[in-house]
C-alpha atoms as a PDB file:
ATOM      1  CA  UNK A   1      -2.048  47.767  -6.342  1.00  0.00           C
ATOM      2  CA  UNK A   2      -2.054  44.024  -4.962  1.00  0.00           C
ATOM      3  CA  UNK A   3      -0.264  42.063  -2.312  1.00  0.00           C
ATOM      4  CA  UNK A   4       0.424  42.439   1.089  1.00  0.00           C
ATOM      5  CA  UNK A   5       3.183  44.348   2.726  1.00  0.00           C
ATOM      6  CA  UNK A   6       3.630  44.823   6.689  1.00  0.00           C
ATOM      7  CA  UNK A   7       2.333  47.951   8.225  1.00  0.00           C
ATOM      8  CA  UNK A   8       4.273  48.018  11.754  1.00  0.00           C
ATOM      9  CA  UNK A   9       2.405  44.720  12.964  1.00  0.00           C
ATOM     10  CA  UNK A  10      -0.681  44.062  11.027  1.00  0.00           C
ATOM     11  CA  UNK A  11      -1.379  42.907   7.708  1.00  0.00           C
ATOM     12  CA  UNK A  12      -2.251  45.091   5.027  1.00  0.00           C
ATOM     13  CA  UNK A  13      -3.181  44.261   1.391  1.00  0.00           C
ATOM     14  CA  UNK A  14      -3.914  46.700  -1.550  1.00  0.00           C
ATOM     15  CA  UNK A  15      -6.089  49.434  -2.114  1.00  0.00           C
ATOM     16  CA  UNK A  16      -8.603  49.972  -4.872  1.00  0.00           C
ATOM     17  CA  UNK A  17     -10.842  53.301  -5.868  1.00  0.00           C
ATOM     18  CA  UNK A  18     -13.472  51.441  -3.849  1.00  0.00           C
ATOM     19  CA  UNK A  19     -12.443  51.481  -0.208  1.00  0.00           C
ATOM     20  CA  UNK A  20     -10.873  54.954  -1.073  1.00  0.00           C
ATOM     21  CA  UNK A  21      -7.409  53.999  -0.959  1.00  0.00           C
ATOM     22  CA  UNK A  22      -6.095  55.173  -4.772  1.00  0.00           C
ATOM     23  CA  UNK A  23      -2.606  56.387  -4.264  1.00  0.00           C
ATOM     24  CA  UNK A  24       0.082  54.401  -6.095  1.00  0.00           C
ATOM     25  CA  UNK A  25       2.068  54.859  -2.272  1.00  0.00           C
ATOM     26  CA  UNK A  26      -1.442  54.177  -0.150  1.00  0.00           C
ATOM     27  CA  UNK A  27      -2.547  50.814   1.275  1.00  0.00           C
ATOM     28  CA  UNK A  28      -5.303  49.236   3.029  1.00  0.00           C
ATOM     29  CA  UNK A  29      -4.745  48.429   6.914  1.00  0.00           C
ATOM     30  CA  UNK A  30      -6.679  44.914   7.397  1.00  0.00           C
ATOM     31  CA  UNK A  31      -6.865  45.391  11.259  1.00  0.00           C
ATOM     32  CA  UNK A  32      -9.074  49.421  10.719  1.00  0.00           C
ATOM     33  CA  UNK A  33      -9.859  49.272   7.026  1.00  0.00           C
ATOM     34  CA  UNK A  34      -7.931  52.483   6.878  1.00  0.00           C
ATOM     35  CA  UNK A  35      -5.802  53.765   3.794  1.00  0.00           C
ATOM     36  CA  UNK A  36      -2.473  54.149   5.531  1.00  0.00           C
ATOM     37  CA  UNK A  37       1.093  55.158   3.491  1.00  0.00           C
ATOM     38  CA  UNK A  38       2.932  51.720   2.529  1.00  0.00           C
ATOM     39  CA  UNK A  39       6.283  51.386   4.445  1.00  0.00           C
ATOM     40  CA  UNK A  40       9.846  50.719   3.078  1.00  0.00           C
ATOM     41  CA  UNK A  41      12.098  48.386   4.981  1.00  0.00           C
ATOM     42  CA  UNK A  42      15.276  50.559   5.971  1.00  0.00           C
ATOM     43  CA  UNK A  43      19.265  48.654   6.296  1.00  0.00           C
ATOM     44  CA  UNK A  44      19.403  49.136  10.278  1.00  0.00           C
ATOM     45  CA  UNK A  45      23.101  49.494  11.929  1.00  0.00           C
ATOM     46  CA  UNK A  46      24.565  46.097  13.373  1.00  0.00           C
ATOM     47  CA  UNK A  47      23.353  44.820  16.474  1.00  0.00           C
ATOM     48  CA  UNK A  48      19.585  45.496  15.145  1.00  0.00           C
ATOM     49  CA  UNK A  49      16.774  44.649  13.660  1.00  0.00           C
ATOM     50  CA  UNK A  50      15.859  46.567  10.036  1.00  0.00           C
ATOM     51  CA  UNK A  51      12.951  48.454  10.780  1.00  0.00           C
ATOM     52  CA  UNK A  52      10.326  50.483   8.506  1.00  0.00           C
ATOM     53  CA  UNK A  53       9.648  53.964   7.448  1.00  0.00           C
ATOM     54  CA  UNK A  54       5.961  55.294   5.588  1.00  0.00           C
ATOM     55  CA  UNK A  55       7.064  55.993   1.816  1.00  0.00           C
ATOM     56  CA  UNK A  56       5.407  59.028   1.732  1.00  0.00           C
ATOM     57  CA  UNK A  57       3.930  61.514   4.437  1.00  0.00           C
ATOM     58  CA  UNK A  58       1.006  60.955   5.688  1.00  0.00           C
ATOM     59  CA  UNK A  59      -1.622  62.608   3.140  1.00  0.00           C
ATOM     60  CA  UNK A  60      -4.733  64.767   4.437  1.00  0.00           C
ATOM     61  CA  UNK A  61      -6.895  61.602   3.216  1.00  0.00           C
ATOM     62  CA  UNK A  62      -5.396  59.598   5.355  1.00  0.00           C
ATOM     63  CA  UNK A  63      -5.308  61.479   8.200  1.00  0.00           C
ATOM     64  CA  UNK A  64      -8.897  62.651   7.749  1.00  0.00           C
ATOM     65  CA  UNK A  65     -10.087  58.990   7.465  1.00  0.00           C
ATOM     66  CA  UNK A  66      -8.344  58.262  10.866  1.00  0.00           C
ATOM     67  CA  UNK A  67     -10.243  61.269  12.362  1.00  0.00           C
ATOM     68  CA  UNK A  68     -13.176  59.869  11.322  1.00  0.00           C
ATOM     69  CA  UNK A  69     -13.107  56.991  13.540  1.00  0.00           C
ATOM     70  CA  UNK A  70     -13.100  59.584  16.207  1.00  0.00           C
ATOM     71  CA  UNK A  71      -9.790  58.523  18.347  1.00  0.00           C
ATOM     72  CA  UNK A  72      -9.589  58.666  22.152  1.00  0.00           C
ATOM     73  CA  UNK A  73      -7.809  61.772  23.260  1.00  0.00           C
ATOM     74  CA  UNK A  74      -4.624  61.302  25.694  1.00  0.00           C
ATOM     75  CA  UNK A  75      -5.350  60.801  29.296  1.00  0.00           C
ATOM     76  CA  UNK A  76      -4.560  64.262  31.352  1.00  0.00           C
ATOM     77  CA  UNK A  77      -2.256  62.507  33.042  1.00  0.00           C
ATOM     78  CA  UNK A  78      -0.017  61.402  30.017  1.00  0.00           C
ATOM     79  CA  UNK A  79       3.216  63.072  30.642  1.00  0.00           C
ATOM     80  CA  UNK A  80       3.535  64.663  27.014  1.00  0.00           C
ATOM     81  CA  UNK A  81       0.227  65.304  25.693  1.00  0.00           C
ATOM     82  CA  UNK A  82      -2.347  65.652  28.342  1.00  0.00           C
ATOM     83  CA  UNK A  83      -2.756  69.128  27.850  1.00  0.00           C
ATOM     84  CA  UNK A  84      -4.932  67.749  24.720  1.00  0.00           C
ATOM     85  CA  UNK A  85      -7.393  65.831  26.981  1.00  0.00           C
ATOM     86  CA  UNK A  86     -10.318  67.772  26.034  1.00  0.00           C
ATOM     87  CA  UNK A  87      -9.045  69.188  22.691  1.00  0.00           C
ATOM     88  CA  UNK A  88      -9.227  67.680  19.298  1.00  0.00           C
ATOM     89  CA  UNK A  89      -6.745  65.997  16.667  1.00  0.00           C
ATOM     90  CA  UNK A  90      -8.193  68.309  13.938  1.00  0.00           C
ATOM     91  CA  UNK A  91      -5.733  69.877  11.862  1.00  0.00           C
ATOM     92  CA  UNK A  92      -5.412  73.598  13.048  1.00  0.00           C
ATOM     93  CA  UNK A  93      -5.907  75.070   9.650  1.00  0.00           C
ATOM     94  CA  UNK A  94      -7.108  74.116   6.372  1.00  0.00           C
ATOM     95  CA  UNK A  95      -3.591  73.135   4.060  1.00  0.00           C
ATOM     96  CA  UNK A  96      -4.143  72.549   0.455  1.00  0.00           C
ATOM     97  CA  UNK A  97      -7.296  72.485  -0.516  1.00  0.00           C
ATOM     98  CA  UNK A  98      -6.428  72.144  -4.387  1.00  0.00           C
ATOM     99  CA  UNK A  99      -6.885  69.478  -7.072  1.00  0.00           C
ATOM    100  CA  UNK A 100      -6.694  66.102  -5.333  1.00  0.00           C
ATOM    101  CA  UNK A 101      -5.538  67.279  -1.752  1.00  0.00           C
ATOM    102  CA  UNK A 102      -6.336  63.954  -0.451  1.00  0.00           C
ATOM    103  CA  UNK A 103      -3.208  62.791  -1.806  1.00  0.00           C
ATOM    104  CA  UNK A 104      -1.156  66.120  -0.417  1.00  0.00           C
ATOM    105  CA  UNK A 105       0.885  65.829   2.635  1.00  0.00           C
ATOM    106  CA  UNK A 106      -1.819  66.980   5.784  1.00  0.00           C
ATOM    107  CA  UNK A 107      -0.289  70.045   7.538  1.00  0.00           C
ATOM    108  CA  UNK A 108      -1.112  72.135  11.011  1.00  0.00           C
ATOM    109  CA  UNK A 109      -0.898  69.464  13.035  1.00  0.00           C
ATOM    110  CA  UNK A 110       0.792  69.409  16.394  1.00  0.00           C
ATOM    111  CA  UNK A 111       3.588  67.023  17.229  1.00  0.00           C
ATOM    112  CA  UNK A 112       0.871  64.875  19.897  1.00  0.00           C
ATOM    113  CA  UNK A 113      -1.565  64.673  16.813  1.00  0.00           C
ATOM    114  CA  UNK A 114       1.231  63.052  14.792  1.00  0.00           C
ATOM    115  CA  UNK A 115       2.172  60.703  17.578  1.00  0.00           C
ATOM    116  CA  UNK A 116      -1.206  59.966  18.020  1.00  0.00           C
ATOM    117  CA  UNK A 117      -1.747  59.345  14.499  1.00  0.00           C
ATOM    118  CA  UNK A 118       0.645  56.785  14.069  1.00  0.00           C
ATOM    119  CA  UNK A 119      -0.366  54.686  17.058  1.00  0.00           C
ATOM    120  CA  UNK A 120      -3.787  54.492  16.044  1.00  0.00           C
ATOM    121  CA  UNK A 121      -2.944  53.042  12.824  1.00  0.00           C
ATOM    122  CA  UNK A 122      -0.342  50.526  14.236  1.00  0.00           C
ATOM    123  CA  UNK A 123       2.766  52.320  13.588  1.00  0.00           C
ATOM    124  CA  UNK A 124       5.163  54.810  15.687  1.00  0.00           C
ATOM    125  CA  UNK A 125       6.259  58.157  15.054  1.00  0.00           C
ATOM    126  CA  UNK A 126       9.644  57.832  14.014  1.00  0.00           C
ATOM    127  CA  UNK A 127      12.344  57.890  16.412  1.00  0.00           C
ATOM    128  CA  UNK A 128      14.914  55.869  17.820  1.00  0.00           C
ATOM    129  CA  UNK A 129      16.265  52.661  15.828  1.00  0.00           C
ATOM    130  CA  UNK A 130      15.375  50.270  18.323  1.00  0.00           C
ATOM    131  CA  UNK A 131      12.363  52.097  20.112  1.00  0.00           C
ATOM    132  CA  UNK A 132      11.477  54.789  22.061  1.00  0.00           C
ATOM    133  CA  UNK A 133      12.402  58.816  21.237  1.00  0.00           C
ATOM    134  CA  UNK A 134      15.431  59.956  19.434  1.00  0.00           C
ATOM    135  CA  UNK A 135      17.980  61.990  21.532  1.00  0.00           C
ATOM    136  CA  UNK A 136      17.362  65.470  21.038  1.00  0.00           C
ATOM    137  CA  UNK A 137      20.911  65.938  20.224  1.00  0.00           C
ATOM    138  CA  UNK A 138      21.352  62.915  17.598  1.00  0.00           C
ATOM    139  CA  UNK A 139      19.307  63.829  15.101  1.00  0.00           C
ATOM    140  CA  UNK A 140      22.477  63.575  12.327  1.00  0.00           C
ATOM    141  CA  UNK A 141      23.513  60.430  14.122  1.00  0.00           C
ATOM    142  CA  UNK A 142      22.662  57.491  11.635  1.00  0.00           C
ATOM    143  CA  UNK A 143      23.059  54.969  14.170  1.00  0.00           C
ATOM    144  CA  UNK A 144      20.457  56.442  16.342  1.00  0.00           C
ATOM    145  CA  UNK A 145      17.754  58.230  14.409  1.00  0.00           C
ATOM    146  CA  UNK A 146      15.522  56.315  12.287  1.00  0.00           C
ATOM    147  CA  UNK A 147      14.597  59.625  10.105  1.00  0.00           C
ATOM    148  CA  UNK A 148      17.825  60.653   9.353  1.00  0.00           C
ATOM    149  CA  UNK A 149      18.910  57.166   8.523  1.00  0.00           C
ATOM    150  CA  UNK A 150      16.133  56.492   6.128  1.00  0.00           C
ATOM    151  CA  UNK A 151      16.879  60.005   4.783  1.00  0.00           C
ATOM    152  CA  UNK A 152      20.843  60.396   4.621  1.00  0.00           C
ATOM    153  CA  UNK A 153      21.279  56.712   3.357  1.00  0.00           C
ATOM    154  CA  UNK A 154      23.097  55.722   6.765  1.00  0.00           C
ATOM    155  CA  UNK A 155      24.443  58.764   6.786  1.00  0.00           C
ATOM    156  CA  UNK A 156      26.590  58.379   3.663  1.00  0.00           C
ATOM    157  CA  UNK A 157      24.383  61.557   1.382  1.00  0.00           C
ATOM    158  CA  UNK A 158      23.359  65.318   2.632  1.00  0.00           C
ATOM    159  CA  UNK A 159      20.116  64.957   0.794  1.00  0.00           C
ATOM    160  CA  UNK A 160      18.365  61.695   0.211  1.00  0.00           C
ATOM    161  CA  UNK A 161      19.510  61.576  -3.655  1.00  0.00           C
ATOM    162  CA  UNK A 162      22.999  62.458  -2.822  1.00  0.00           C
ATOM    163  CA  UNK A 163      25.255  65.014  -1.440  1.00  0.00           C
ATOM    164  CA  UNK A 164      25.513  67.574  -4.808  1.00  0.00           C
ATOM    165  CA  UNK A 165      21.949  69.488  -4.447  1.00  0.00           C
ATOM    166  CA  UNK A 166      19.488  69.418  -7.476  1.00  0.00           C
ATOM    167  CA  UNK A 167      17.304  72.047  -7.454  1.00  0.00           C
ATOM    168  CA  UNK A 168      14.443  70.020  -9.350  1.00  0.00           C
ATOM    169  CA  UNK A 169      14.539  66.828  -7.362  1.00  0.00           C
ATOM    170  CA  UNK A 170      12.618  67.602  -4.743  1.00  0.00           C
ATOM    171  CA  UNK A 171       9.755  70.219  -3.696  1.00  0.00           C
ATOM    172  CA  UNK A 172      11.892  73.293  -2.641  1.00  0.00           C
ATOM    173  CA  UNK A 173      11.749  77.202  -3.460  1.00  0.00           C
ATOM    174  CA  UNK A 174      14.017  76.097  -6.080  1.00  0.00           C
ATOM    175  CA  UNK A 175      11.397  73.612  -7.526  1.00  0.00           C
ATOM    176  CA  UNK A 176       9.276  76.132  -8.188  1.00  0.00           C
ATOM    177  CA  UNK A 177       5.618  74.973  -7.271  1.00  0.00           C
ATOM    178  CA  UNK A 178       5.127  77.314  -4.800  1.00  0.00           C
ATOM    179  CA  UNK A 179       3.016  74.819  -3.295  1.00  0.00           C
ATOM    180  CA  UNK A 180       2.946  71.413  -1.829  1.00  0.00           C
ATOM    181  CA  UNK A 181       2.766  68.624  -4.535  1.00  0.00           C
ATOM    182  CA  UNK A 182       0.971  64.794  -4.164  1.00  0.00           C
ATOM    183  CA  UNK A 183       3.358  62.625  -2.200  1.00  0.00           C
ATOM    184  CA  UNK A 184       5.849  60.897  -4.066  1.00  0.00           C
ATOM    185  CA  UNK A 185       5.203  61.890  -7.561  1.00  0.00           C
ATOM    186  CA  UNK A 186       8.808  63.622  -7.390  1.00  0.00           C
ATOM    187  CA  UNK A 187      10.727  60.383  -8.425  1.00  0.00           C
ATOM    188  CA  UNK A 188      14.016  61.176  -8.110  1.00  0.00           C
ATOM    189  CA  UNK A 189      13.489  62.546  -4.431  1.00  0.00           C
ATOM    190  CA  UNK A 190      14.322  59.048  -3.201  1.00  0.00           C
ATOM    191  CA  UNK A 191      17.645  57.125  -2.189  1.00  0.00           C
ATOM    192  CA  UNK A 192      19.469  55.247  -5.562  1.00  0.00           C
ATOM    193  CA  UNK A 193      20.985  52.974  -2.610  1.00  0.00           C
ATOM    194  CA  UNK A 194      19.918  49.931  -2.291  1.00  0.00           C
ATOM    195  CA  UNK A 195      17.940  49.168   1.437  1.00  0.00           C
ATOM    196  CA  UNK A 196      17.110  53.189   1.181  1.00  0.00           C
ATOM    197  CA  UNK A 197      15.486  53.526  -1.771  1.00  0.00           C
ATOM    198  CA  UNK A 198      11.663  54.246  -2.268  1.00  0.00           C
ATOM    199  CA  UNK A 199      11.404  56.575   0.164  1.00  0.00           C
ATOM    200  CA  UNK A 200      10.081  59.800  -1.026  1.00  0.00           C
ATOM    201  CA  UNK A 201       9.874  63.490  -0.277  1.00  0.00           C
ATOM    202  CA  UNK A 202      12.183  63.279   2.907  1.00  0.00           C
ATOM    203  CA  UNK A 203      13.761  66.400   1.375  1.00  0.00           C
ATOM    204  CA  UNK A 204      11.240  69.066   0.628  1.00  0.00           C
ATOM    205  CA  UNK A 205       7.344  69.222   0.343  1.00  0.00           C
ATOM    206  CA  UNK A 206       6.745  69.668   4.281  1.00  0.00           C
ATOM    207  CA  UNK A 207       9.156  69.543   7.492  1.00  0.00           C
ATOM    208  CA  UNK A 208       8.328  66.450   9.195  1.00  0.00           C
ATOM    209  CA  UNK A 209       7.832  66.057  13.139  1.00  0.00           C
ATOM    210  CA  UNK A 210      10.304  64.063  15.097  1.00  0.00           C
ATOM    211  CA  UNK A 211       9.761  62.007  18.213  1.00  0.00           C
ATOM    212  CA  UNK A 212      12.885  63.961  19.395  1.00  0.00           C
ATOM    213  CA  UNK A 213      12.187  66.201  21.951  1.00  0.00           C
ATOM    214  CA  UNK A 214      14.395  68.422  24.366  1.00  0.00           C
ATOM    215  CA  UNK A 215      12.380  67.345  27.138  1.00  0.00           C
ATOM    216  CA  UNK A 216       8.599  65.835  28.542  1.00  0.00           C
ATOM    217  CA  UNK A 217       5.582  68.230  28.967  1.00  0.00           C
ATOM    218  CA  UNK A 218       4.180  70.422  26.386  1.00  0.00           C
ATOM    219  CA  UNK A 219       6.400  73.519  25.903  1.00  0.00           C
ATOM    220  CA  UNK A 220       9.177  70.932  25.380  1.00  0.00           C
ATOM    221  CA  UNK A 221      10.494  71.318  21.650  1.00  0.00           C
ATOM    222  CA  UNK A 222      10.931  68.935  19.868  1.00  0.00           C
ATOM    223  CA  UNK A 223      12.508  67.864  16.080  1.00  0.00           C
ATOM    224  CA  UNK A 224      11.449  68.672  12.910  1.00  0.00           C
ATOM    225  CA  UNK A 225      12.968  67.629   9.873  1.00  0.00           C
ATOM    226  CA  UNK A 226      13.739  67.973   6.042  1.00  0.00           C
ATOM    227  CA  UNK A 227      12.858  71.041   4.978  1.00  0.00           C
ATOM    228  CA  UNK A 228       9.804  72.707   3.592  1.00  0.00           C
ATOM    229  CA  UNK A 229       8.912  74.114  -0.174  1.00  0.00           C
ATOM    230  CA  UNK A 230      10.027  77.452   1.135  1.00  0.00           C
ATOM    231  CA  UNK A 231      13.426  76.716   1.231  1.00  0.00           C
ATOM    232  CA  UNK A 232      16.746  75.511  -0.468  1.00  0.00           C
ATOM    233  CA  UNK A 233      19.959  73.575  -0.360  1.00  0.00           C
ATOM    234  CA  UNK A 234      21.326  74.248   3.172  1.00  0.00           C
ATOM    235  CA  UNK A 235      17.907  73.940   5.062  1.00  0.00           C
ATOM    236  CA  UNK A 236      16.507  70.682   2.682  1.00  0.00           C
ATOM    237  CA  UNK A 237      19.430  68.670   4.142  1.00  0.00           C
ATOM    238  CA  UNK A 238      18.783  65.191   5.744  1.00  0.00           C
ATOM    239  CA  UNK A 239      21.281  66.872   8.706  1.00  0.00           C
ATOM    240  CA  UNK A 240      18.999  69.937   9.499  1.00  0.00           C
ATOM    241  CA  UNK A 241      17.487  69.451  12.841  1.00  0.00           C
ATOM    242  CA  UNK A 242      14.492  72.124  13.187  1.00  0.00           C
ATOM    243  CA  UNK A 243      12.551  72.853  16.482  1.00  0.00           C
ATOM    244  CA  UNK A 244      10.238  76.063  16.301  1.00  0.00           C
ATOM    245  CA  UNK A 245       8.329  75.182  19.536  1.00  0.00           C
ATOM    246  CA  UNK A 246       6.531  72.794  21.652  1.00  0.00           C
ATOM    247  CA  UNK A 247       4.437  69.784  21.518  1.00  0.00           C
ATOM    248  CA  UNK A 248       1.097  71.966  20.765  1.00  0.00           C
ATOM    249  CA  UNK A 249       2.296  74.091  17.884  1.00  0.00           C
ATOM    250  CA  UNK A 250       1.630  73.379  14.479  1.00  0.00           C
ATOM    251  CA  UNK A 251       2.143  75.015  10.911  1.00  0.00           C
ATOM    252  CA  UNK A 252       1.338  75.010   7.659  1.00  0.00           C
ATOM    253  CA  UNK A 253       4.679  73.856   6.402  1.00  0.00           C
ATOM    254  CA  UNK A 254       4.888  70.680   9.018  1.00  0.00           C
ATOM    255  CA  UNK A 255       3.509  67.490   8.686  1.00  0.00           C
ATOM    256  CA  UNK A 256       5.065  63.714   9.476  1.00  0.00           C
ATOM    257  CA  UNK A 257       5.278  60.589   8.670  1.00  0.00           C
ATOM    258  CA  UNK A 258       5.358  57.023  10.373  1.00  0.00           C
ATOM    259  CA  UNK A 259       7.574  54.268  10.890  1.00  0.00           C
ATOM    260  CA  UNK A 260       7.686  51.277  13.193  1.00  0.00           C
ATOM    261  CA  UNK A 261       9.898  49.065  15.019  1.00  0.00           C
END
């Protein structure tokens, strides 16, 4: 890979085998050295700025690389997540631990370790077009919600590809894998519309976390989106808007992925 390409306001330029960064979606963050998920500039609705969402979800290499640099926990004070003052950002559980699971979305990891995540490497977890969280109740609003307007093409498709499901497009129970697969090697789980496109896996694969929450503090739930490989056309819709619990909870099926402002 070569050039440079903005990763929510620092320079990045491309990875090689050497630094660790090998994924055809993966480059290196200049300002960390850390192999972060390229972004894709998304069409934003008149009266703002376009903004930019990771092309893939954030891999198990990636996250374990930003781990490594041993992040500062939340104060106990912070409002959402200091209940995690004196815990850890460690996943909760071990995810795929097949062939190449570096490049695999990471899993059990709770909503504060994904917001956390994507401030440390100089992005945002995605939520409102414009900043801030995403109104609990607006996540199929395509004027408001960053995810679902990277995802539903500004709300014009039920599934990123379109709105007819194809059961082998993306990683559902359909699919057949029975497992998660690399991030984006499914290459027709991605908008055809142009200022969408090259965004993969918003459909399938793992449910992503939302900064969309019903309220602050940690019981509060909050969004998930997009479906898991466990499931099929009515729950892999860009419109499904999935809250199992609070801020500390964290699954197997659930990871995230960034965007910025």
């Amino acid at each position: 890979m070569g050039g440079t390409t903005s990763t929510g306001g620092t320079t990045a330029t491309g990875g090689s085998s050497g630094n660790g960064c090998t994924g055809s979606y993966e480059i290196v963050q200049s300002s960390m050295g850390l192999c972060v998920a390229k972004m894709v500039t998304i069409t934003a609705p008149s009266g703002y700025s376009n903004y930019s969402i990771d092309a893939t979800e954030v891999t198990k290499g990636q996250y374990d690389a930003w781990l490594a640099t041993s992040p500062s926990l939340p104060a106990s004070t912070d409002k959402n997540c200091g209940w995690k003052s004196t815990g850890s950002y460690a996943e909760q559980d071990m995810g795929y631990t097949g062939t190449d699971a570096g490049h695999h979305p990471v899993t059990d990891v709770d909503w504060c370790d994904a917001y956390a995540y994507c401030a440390g490497v100089g992005k945002r977890l995605c939520g409102a077009i414009g900043g801030g969280s995403n109104a609990y109740a607006s996540y199929a609003d395509a004027s408001t919600s960053q995810w679902y307007r990277a995802c539903s093409s500004a709300g014009t498709h039920t599934y990123p590809y379109g709105s007819t499901f194809q059961s082998t497009y993306c990683n559902g129970s359909d699919y057949g894998a029975g497992t998660t697969v690399e991030v984006g090697t499914l290459t027709n789980c991605q908008s055809s519309v142009s200022g969408y496109t090259g965004v993969y896996d918003l459909s399938g694969n793992v449910w992503e976390w939302e900064d969309s929450c019903y309220s602050t503090g940690v019981s509060a739930n909050c969004r998930f989106r997009g479906g898991s490989l466990g499931y099929s056309s009515d729950v892999l819709t860009c419109g499904n808007g999935n809250s199992f619990g609070g801020r500390n909870n964290a699954y197997g099926s659930v990871g995230f992925r960034c965007c910025s402002s």
